[in-house]
C-alpha atoms as a PDB file:
ATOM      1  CA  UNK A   1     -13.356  12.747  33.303  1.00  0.00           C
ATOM      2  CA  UNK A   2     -10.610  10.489  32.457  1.00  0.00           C
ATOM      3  CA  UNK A   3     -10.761   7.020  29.970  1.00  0.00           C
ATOM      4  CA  UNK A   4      -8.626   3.678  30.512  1.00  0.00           C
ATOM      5  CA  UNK A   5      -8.100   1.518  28.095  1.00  0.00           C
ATOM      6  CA  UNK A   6      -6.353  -1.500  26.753  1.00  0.00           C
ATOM      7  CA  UNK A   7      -5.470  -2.344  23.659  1.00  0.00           C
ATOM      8  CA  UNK A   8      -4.547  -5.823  22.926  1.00  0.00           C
ATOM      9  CA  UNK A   9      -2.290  -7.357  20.793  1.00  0.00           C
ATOM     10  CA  UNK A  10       0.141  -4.326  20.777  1.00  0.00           C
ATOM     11  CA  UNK A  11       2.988  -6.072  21.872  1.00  0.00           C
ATOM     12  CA  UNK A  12       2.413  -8.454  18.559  1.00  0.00           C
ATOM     13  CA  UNK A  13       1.909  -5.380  16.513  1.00  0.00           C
ATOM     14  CA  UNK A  14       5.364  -3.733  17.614  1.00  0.00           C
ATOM     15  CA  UNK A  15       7.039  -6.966  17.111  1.00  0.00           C
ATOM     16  CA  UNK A  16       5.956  -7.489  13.604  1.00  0.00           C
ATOM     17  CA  UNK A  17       6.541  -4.072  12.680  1.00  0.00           C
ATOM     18  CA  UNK A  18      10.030  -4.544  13.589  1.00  0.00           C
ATOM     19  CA  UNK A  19      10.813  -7.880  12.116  1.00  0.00           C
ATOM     20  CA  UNK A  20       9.417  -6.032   8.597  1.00  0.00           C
ATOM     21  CA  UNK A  21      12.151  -3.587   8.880  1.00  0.00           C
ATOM     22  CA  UNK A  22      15.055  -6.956   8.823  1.00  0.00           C
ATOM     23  CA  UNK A  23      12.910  -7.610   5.358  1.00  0.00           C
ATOM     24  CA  UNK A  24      14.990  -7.411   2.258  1.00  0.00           C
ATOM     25  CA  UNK A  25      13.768  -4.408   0.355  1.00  0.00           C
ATOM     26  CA  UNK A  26      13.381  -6.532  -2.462  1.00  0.00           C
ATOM     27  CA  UNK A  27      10.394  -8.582  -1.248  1.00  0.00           C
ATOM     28  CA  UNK A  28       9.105  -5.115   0.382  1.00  0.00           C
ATOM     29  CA  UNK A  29       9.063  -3.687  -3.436  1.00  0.00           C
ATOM     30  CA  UNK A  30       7.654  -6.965  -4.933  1.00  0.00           C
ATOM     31  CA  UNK A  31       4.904  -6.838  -2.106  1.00  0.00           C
ATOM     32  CA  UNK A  32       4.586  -3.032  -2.277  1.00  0.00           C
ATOM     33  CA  UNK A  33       3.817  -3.416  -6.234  1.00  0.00           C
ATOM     34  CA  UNK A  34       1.232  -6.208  -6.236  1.00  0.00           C
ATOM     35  CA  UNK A  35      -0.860  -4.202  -3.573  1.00  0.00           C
ATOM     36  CA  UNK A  36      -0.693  -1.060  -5.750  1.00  0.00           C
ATOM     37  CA  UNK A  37      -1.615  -2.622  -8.718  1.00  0.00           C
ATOM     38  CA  UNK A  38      -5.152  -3.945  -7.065  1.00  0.00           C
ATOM     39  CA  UNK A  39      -5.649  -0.124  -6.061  1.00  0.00           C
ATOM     40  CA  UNK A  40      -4.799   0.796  -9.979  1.00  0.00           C
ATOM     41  CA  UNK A  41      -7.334  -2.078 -11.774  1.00  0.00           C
ATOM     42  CA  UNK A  42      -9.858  -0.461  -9.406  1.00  0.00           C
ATOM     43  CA  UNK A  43      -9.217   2.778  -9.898  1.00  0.00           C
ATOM     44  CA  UNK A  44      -8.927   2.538 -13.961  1.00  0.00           C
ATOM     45  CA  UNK A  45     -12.231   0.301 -13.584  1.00  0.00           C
ATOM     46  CA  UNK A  46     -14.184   3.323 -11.965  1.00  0.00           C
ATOM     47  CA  UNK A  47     -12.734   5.922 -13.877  1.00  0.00           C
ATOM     48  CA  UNK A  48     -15.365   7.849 -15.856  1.00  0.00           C
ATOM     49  CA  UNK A  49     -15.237   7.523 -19.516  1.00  0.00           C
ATOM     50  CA  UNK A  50     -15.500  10.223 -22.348  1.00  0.00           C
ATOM     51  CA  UNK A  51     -12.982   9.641 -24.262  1.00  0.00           C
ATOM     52  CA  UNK A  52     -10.621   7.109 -22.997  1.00  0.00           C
ATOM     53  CA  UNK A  53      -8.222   8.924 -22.068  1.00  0.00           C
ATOM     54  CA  UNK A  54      -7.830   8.645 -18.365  1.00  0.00           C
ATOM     55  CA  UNK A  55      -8.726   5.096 -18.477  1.00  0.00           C
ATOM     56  CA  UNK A  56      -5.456   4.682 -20.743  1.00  0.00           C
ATOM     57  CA  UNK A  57      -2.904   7.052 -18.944  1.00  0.00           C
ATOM     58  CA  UNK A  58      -4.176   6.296 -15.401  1.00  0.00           C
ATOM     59  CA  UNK A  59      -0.718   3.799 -15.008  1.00  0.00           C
ATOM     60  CA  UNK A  60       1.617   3.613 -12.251  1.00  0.00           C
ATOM     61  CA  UNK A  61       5.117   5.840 -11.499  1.00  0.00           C
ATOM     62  CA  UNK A  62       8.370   4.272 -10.484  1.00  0.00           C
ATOM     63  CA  UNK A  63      10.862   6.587  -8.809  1.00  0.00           C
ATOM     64  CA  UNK A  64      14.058   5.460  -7.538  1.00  0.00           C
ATOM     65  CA  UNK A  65      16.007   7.041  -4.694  1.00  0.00           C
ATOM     66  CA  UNK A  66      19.452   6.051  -3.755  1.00  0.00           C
END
């Protein structure tokens, strides 16, 4: 038994994933950030509560490589 399929749109996909690589890593960190920090107010909203303390550390890591 074999399966054909198309997927379309793929040729847009590849060329938009390679124009994000001529991005300046700048606005790929600024844009990066922002998304994690909806993931982190929802995260610290649904975190359970007994005494506060996860709530309060529950904060985002920077790490730099060079």
């Amino acid at each position: 038994m074999s399966f054909k399929f198309d997927v379309i749109g793929m040729d847009k996909l590849l060329d938009d994933l390679e124009k994000l690589g001529q991005v300046p890593q700048k606005h790929v960190t600024s844009s990066s950030r922002k998304a994690m920090n909806v993931v982190l107010k929802s995260s610290r909203a649904n975190a359970p509560v007994d005494t506060g303390l996860l709530k309060r550390y529950h904060n985002e890591r920077r790490t730099f490589q060079n």
